[in-house]
Protein backbone atom coordinates (compact mmCIF):
# COMPACT_ATOMS: atom_id res chain seq x y z
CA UNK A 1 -162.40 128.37 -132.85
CA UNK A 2 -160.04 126.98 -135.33
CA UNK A 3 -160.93 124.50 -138.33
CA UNK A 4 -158.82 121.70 -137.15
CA UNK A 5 -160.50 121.33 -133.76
CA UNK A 6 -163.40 119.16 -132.90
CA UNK A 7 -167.14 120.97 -133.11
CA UNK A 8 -168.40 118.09 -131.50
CA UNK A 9 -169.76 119.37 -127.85
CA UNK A 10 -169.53 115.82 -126.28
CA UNK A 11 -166.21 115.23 -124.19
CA UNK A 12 -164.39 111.65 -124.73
CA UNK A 13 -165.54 109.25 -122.30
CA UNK A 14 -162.61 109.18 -120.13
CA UNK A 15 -161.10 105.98 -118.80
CA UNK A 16 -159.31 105.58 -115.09
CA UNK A 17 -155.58 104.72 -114.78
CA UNK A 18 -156.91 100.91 -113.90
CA UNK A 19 -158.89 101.08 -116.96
CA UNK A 20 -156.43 102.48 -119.16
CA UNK A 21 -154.65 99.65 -118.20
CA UNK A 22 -157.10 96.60 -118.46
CA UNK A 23 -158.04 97.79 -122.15
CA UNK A 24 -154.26 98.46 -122.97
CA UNK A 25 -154.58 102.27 -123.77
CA UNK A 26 -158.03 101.53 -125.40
CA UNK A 27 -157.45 98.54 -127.43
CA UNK A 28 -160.09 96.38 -126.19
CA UNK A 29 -163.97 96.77 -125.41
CA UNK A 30 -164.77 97.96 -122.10
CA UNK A 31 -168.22 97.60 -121.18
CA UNK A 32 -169.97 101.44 -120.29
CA UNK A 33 -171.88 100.43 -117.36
CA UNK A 34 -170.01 98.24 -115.97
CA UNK A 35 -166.37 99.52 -116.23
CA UNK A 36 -165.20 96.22 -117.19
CA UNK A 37 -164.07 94.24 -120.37
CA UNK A 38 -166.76 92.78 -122.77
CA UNK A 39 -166.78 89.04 -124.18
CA UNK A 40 -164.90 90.40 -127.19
CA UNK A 41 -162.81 92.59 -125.10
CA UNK A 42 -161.49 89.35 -123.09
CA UNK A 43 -161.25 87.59 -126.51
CA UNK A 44 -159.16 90.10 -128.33
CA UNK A 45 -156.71 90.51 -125.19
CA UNK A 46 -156.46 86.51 -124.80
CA UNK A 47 -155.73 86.30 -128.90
CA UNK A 48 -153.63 88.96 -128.33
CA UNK A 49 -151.61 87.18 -125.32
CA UNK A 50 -151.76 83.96 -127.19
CA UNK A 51 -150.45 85.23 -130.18
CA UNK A 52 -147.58 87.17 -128.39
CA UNK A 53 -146.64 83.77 -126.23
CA UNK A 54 -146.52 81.68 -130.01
CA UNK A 55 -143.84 84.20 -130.98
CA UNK A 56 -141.62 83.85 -127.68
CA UNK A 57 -141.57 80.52 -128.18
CA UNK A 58 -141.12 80.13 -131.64
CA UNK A 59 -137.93 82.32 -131.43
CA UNK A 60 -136.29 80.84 -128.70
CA UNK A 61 -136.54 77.20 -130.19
CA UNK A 62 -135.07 78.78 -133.24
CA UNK A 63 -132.24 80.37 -131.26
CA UNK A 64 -131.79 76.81 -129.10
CA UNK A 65 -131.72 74.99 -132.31
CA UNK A 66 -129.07 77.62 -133.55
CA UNK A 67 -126.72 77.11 -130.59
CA UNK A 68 -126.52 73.10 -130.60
CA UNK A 69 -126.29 73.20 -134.29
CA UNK A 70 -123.34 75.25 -133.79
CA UNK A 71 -122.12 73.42 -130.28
């Protein structure tokens, strides 16, 4: 056994393709029991969404007011 590898005897809880998915590679809190995402899992992938949606929309009135400016 090598220094560089884990000593710990515990494998990583692993997550199912769907679940993989739903937490976006881990990002977000998935509940243990219940496979599914927490309060604060929901709220980080909403803020996350949200966020993502403010900076679509931002750009494209930027690039609408850039083409009738220059109309």
């Amino acid at each position: 056994m090598s220094e560089d590898e884990p000593t710990s005897s515990v494998a990583p809880e692993l997550l199912t393709r769907e679940e993989h998915r739903l937490t976006h590679h881990g990002r977000y809190e998935l509940d243990s029991q219940t496979r599914k995402l927490t309060k604060n899992g929901k709220t980080a992938r909403l803020r996350h969404r949200l966020n993502l949606a403010i900076i679509v929309l931002i750009v494209l009135i930027v690039i609408t007011y850039l083409v009738l400016f220059f109309l």
